[in-house]
N, C-alpha and C. Protein backbone atom coordinates (compact mmCIF):
# COMPACT_ATOMS: atom_id res chain seq x y z
N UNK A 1 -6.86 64.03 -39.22
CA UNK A 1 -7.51 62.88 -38.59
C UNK A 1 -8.87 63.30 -38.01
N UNK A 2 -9.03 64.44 -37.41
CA UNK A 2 -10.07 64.80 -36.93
C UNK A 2 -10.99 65.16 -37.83
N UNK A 3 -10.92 65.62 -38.83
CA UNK A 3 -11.90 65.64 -40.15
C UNK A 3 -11.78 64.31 -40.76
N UNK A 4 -11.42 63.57 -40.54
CA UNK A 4 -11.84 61.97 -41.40
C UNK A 4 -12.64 61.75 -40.00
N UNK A 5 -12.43 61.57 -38.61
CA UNK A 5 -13.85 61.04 -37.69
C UNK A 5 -14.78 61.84 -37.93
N UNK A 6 -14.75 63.54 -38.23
CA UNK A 6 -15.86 63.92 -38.41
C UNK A 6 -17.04 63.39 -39.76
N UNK A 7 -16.12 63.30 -40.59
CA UNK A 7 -16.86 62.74 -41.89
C UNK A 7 -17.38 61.46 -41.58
N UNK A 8 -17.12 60.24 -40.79
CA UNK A 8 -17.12 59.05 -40.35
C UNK A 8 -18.88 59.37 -39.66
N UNK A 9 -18.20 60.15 -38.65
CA UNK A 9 -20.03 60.51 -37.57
C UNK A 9 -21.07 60.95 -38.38
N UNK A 10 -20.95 61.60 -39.84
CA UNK A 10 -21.52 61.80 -40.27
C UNK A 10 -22.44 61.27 -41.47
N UNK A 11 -21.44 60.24 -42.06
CA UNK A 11 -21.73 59.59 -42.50
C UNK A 11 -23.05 58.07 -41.46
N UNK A 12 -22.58 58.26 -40.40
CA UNK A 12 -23.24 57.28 -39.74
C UNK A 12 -24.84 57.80 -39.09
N UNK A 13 -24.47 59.11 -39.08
CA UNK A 13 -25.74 59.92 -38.61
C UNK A 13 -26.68 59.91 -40.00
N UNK A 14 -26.26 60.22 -41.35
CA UNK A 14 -27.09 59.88 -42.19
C UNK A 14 -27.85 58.56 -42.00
N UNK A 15 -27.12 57.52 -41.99
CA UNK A 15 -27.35 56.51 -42.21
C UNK A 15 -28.53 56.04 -41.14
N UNK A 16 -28.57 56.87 -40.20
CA UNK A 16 -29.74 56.72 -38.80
C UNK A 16 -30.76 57.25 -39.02
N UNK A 17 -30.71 58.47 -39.89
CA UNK A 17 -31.50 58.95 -40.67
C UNK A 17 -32.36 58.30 -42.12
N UNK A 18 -31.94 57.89 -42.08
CA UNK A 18 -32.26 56.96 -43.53
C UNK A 18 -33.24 55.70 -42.59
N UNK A 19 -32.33 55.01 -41.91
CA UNK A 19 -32.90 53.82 -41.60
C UNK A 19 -34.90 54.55 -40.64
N UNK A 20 -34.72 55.76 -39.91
CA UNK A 20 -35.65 56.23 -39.62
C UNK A 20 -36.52 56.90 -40.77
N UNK A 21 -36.09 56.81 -41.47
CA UNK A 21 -37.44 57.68 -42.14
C UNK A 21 -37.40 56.85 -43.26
N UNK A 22 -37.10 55.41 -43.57
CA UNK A 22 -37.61 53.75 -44.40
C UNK A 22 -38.27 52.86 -43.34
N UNK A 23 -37.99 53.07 -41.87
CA UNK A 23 -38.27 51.86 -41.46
C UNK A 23 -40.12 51.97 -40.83
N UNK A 24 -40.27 50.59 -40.78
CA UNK A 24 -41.87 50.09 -40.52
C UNK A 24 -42.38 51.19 -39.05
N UNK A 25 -43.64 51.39 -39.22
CA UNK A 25 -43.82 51.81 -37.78
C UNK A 25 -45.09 51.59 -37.63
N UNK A 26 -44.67 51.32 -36.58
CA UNK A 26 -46.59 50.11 -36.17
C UNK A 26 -47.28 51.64 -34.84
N UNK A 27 -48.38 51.71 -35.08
CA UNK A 27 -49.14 52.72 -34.42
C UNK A 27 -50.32 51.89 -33.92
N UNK A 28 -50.22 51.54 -32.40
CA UNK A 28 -51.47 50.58 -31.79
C UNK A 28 -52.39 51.47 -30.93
N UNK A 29 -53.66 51.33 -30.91
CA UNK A 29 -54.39 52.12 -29.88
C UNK A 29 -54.53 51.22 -28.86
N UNK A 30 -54.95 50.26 -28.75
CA UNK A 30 -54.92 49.41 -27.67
C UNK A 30 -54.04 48.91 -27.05
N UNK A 31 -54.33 48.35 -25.83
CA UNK A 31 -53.05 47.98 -24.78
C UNK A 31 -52.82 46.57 -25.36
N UNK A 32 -51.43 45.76 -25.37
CA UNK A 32 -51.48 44.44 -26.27
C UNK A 32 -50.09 43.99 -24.72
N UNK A 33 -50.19 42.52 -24.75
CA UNK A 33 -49.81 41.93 -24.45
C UNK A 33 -47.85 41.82 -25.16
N UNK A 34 -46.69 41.90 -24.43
CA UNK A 34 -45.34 41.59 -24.81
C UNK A 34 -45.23 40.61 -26.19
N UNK A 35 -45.47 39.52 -26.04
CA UNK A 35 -45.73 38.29 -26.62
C UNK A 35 -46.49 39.21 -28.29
N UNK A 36 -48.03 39.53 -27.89
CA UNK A 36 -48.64 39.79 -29.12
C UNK A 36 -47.52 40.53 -29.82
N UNK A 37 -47.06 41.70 -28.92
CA UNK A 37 -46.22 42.64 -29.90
C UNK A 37 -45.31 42.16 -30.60
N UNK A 38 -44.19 41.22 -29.80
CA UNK A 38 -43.43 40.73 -30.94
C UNK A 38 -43.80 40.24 -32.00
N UNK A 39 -45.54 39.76 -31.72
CA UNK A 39 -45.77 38.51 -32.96
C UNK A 39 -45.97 39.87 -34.22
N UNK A 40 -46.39 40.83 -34.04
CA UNK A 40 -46.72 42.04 -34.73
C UNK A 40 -45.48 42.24 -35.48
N UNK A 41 -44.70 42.55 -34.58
CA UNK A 41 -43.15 42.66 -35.16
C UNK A 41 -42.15 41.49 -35.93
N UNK A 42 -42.44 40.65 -35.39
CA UNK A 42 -41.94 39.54 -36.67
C UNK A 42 -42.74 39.30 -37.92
N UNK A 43 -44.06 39.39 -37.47
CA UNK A 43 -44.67 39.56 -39.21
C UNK A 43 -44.12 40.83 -40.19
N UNK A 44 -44.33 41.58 -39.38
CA UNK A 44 -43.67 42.66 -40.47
C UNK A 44 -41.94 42.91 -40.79
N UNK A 45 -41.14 41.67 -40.06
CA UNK A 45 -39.72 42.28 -40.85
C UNK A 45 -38.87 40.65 -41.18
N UNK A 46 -39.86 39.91 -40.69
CA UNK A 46 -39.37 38.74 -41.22
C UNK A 46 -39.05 38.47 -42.58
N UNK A 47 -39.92 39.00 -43.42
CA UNK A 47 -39.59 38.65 -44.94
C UNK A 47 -38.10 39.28 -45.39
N UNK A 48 -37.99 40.66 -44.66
CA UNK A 48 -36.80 41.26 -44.85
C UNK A 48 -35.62 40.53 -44.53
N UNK A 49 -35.82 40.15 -43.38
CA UNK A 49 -34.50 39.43 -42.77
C UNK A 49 -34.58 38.01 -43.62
N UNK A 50 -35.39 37.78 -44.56
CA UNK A 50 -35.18 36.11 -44.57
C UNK A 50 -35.43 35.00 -43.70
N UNK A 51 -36.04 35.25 -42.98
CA UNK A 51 -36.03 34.29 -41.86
C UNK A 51 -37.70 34.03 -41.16
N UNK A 52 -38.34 32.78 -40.71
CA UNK A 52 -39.50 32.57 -40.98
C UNK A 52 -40.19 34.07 -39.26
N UNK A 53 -41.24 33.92 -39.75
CA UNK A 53 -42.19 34.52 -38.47
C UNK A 53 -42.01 34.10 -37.22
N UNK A 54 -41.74 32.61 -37.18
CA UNK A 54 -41.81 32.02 -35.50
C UNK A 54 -40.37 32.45 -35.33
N UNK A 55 -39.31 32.35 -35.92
CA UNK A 55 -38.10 32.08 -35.99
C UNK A 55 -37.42 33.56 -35.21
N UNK A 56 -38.18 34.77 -36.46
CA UNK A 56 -37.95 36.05 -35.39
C UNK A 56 -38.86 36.11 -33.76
N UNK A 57 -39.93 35.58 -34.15
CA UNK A 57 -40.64 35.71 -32.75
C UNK A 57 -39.67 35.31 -31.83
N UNK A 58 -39.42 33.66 -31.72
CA UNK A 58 -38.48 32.91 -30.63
C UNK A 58 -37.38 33.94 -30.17
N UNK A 59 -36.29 34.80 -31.44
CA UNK A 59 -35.85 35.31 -31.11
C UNK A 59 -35.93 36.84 -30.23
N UNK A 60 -37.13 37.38 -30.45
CA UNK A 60 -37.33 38.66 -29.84
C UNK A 60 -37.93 37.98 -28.17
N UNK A 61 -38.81 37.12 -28.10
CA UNK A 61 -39.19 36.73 -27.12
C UNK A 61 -37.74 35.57 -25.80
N UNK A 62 -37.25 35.01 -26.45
CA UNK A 62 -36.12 34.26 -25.68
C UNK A 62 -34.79 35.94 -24.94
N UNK A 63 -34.65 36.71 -25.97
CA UNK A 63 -34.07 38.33 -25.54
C UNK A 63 -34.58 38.72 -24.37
N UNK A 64 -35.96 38.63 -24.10
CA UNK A 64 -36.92 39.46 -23.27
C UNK A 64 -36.53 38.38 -22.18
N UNK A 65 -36.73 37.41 -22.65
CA UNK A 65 -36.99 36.69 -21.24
C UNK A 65 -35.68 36.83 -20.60
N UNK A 66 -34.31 36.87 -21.46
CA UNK A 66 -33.25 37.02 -20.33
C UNK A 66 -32.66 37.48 -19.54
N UNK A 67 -33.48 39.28 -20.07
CA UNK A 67 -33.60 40.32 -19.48
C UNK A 67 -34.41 41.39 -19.91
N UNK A 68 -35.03 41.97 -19.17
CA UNK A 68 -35.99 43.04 -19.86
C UNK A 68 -35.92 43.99 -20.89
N UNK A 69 -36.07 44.18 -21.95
CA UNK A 69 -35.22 45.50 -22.66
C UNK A 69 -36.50 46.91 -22.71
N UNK A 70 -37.31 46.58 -21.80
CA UNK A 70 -37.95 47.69 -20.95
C UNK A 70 -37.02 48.52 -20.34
N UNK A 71 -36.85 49.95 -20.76
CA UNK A 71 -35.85 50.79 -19.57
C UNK A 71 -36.15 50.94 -18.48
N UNK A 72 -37.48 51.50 -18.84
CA UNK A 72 -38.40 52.30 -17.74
C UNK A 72 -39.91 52.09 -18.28
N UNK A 73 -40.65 53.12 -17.75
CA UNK A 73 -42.31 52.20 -17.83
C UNK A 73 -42.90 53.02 -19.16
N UNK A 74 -42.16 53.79 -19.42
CA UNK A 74 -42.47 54.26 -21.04
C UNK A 74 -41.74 53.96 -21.96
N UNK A 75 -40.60 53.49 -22.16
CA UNK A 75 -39.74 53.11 -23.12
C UNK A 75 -38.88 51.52 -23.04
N UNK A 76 -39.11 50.92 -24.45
CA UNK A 76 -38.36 49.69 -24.21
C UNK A 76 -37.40 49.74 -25.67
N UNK A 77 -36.55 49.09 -25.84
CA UNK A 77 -35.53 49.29 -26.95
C UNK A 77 -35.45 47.51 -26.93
N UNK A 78 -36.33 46.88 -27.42
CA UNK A 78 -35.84 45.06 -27.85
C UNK A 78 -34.90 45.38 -28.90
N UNK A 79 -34.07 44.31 -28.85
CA UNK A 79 -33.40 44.06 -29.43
C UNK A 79 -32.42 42.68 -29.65
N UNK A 80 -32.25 41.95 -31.03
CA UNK A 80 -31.74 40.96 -31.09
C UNK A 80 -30.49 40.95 -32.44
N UNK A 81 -29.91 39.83 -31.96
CA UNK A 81 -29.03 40.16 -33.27
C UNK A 81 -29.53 38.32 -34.47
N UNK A 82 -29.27 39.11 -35.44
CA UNK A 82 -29.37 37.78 -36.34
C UNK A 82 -28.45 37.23 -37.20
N UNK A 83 -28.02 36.24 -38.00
CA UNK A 83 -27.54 35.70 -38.36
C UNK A 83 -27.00 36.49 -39.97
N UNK A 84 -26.17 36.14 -40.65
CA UNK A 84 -25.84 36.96 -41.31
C UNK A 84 -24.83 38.07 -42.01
N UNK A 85 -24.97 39.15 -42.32
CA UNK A 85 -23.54 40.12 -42.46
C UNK A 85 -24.28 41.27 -43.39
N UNK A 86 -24.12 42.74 -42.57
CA UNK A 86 -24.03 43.98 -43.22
C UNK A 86 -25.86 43.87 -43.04
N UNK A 87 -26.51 43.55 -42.01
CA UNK A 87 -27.84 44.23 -42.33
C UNK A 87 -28.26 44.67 -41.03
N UNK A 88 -29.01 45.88 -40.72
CA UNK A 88 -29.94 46.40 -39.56
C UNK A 88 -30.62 47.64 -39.73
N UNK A 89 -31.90 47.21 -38.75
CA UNK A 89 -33.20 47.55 -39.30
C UNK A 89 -33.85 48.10 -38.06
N UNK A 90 -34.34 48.89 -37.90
CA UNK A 90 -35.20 49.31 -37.10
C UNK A 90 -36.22 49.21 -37.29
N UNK A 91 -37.55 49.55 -36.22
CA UNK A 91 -38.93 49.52 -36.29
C UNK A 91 -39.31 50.14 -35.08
N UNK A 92 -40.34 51.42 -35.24
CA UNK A 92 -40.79 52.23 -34.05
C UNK A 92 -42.12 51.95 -34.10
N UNK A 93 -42.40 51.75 -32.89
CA UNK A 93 -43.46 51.05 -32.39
C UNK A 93 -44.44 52.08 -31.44
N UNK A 94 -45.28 52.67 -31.53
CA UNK A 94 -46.05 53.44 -30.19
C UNK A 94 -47.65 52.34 -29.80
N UNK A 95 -48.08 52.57 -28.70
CA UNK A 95 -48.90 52.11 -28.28
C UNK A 95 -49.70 52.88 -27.49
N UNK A 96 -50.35 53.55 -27.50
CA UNK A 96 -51.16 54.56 -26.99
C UNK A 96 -51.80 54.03 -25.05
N UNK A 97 -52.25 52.51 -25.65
CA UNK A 97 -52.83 52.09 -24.46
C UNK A 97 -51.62 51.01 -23.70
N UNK A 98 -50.67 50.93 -24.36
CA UNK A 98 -49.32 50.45 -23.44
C UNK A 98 -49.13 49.07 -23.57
N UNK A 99 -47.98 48.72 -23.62
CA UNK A 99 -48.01 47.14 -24.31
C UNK A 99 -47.19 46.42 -22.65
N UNK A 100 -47.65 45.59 -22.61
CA UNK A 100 -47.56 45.12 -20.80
C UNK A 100 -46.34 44.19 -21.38
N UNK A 101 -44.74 44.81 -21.04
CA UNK A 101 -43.85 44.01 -20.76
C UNK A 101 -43.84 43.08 -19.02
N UNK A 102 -43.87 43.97 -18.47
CA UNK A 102 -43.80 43.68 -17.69
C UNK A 102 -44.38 44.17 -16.02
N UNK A 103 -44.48 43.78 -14.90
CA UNK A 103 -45.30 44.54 -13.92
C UNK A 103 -44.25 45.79 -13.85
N UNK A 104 -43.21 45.74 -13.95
CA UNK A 104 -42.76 46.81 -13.30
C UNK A 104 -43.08 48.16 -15.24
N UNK A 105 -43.23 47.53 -15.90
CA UNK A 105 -43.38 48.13 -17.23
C UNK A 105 -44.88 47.50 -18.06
N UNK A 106 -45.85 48.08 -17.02
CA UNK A 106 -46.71 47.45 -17.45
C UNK A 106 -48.10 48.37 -18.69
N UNK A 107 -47.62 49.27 -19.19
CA UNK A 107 -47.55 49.99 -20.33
C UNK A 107 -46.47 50.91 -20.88
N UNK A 108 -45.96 50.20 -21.64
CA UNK A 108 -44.55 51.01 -22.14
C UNK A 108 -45.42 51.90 -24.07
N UNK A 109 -45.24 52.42 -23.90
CA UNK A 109 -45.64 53.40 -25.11
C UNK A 109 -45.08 53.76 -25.98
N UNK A 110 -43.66 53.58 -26.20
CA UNK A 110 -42.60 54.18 -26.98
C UNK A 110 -41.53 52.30 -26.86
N UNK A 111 -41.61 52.27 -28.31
CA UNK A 111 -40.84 50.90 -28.83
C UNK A 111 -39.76 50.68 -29.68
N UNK A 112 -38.70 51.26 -29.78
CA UNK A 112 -37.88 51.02 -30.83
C UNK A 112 -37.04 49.68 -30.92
N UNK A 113 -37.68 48.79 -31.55
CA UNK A 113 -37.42 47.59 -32.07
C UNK A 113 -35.46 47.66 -32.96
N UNK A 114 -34.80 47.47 -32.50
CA UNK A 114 -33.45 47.19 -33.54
C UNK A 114 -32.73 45.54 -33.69
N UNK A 115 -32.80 45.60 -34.85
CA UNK A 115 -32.27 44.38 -35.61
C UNK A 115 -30.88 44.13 -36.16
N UNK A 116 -29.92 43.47 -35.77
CA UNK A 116 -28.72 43.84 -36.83
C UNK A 116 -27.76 42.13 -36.79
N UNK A 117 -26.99 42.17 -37.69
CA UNK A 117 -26.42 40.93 -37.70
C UNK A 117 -25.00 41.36 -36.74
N UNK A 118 -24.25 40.62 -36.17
CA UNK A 118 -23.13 40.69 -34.96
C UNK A 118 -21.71 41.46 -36.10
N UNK A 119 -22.08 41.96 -36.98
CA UNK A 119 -20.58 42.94 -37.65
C UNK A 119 -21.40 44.57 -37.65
N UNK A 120 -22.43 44.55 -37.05
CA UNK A 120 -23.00 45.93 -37.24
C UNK A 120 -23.46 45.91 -35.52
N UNK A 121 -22.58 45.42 -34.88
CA UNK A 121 -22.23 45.65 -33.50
C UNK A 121 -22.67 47.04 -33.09
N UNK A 122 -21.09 48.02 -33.80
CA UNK A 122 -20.70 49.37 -33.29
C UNK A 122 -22.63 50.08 -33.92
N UNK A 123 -22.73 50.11 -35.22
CA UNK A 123 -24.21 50.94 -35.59
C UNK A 123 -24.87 50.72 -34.58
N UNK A 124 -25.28 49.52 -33.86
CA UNK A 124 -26.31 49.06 -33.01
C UNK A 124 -25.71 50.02 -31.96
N UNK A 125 -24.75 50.65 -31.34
CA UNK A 125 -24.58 51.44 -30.21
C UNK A 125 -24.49 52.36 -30.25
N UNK A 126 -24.77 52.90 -31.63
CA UNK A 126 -24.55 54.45 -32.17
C UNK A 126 -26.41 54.75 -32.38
N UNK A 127 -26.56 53.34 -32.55
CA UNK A 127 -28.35 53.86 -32.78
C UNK A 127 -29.19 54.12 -31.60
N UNK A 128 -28.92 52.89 -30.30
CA UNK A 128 -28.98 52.87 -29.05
C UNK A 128 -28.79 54.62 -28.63
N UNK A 129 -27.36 55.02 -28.97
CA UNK A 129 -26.97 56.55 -28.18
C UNK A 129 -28.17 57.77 -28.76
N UNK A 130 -28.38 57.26 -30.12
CA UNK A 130 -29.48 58.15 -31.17
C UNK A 130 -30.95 57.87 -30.05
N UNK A 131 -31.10 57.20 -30.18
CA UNK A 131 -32.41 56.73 -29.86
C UNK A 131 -32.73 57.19 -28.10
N UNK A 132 -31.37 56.95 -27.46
CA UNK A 132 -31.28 57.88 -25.93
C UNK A 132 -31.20 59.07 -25.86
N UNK A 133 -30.85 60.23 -26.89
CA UNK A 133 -31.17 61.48 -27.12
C UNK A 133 -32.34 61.85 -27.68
N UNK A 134 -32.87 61.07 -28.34
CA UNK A 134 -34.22 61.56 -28.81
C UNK A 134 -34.88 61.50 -27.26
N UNK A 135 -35.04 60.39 -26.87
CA UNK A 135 -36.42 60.43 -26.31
C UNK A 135 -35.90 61.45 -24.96
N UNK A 136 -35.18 61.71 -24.84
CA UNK A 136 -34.65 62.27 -23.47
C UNK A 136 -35.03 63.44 -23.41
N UNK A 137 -35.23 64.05 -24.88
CA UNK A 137 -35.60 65.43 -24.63
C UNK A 137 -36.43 66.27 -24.23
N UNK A 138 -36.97 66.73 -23.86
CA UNK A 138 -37.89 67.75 -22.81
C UNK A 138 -39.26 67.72 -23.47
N UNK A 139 -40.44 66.92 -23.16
CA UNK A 139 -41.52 67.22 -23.83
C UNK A 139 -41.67 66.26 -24.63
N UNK A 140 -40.44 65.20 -24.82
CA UNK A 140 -40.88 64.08 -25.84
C UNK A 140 -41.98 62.82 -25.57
N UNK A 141 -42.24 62.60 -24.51
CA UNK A 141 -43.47 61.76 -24.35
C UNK A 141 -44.69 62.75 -24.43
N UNK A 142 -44.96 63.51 -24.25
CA UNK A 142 -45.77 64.57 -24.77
C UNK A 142 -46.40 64.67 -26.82
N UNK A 143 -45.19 64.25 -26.88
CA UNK A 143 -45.17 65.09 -28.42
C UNK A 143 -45.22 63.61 -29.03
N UNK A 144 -44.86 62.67 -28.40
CA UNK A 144 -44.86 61.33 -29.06
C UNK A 144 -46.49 61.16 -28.88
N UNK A 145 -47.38 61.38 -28.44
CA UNK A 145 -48.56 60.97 -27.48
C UNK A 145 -49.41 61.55 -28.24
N UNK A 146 -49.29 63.25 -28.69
CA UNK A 146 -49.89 63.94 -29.51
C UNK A 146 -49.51 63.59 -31.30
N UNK A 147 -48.95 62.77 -31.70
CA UNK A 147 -48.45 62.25 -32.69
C UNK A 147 -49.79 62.39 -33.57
N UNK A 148 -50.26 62.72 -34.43
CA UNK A 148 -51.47 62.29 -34.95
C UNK A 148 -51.13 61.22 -36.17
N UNK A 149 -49.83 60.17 -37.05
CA UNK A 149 -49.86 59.48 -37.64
C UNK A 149 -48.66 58.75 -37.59
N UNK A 150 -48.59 57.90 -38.04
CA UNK A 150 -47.20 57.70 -38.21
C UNK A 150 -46.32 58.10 -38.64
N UNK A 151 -46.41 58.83 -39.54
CA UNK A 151 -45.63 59.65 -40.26
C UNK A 151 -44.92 60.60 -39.08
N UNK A 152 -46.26 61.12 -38.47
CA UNK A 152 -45.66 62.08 -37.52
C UNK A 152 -44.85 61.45 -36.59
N UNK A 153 -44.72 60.55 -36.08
CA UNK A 153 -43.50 59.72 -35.18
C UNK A 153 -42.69 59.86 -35.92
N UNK A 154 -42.54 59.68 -36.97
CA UNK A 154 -41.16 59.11 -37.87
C UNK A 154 -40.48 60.31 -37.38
N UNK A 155 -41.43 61.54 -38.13
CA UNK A 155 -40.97 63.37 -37.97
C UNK A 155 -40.31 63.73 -36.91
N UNK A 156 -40.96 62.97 -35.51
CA UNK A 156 -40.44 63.60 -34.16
C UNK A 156 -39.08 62.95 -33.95
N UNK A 157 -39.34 61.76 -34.51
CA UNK A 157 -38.06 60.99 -34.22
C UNK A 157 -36.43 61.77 -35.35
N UNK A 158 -36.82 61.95 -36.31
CA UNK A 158 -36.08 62.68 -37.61
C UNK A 158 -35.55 64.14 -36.84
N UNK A 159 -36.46 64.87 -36.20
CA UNK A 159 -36.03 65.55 -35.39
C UNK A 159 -35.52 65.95 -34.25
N UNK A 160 -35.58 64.92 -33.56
CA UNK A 160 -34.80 64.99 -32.35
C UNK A 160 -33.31 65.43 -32.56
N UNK A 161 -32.88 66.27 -31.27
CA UNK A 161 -31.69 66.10 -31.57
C UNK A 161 -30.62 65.21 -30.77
N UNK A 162 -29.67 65.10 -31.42
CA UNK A 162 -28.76 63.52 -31.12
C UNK A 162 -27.56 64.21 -30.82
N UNK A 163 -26.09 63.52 -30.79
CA UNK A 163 -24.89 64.14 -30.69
C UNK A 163 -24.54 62.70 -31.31
C-alpha cells in the first residue's frame, strides 16, 4: 500500500511539473492595477477554458472581492474554480513594479494564478502545498526578482523544492 501512495505522489508531482513548465507566464515591468491584471489573465486562458474574456474576468474579480487571495505583500495565489470536469491550469505571473491588490498588498510581485473545475478539488491543494514550498524557500524573492525571462521563472519555479 505504501508503494501504490508513493507512485500516486508521484505521479501527481509530475503532473505539477508539466502543468509548470506548459503554462502561460506573464512578465510585467510596471506596477498595474488588481482589476487590469485579471483582465491580462483572462485574455490569455479564456480561449482554453472555453469560456468568454468578461466571463473569466467576473470570475477572478467577484473571488477577490470575497476575500483577498493576497497572502502577504509579495505573494497572491487567485484562484477560481470553473465549470466543467478534468481541467486545471495554472499561470505565473511576476510584476516587477507590483500589482496593487490591495492597501495592505499594495505591490504583490509573485502571482500564481490556478484554475480548475470542482473534481480537481484535491490537485488544486496539492498545487497550493507545491506552490507554498517553492516560494518559502530561502532567497526566493531574491531569485524571482533577478529572473532575467520568463523562462527563467518557469526554471526557478521547476526547481524549487516541494514535498
Amino acid at each position: 500500500m505504501k508503494d501504490t501512495v508513493h507512485q500516486h505522489d508521484e505521479i501527481l508531482e509530475d503532473r505539477f511539473d508539466h502543468l509548470i513548465a506548459t503554462c502561460p507566464v506573464l512578465d510585467l515591468e510596471e506596477g498595474i492595477k488588481v482589476e487590469d491584471f485579471f483582465r491580462r489573465v483572462a485574455v490569455i486562458v479564456a480561449e482554453a477554458l472555453k469560456m468568454s474574456v468578461d466571463t473569466v474576468f467576473e470570475l477572478l474579480l467577484e473571488r477577490e472581492q470575497e476575500s483577498s487571495t493576497a497572502l502577504n505583500a509579495y505573494l497572491a495565489i487567485p484562484h477560481i474554480a470553473v465549470c466543467g470536469e478534468h481541467h486545471f491550469g495554472i499561470l505565473i505571473a511576476r510584476c516587477r513594479d507590483g500589482i496593487e491588490f490591495s492597501e495592505a498588498a499594495p505591490r504583490v510581485r509573485a502571482a500564481f494564478v490556478l484554475i480548475g473545475t470542482r473534481d480537481e478539488r484535491t490537485f488544486h491543494l496539492i498545487s497550493l502545498a507545491a506552490v507554498a514550498h517553492i516560494v518559502q524557500e530561502e532567497g526566493f524573492e531574491d531569485k524571482w526578482m533577478a529572473a532575467g525571462s520568463p523562462r527563467a521563472l518557469r526554471d526557478l519555479v521547476l526547481s524549487g523544492r516541494r514535498e
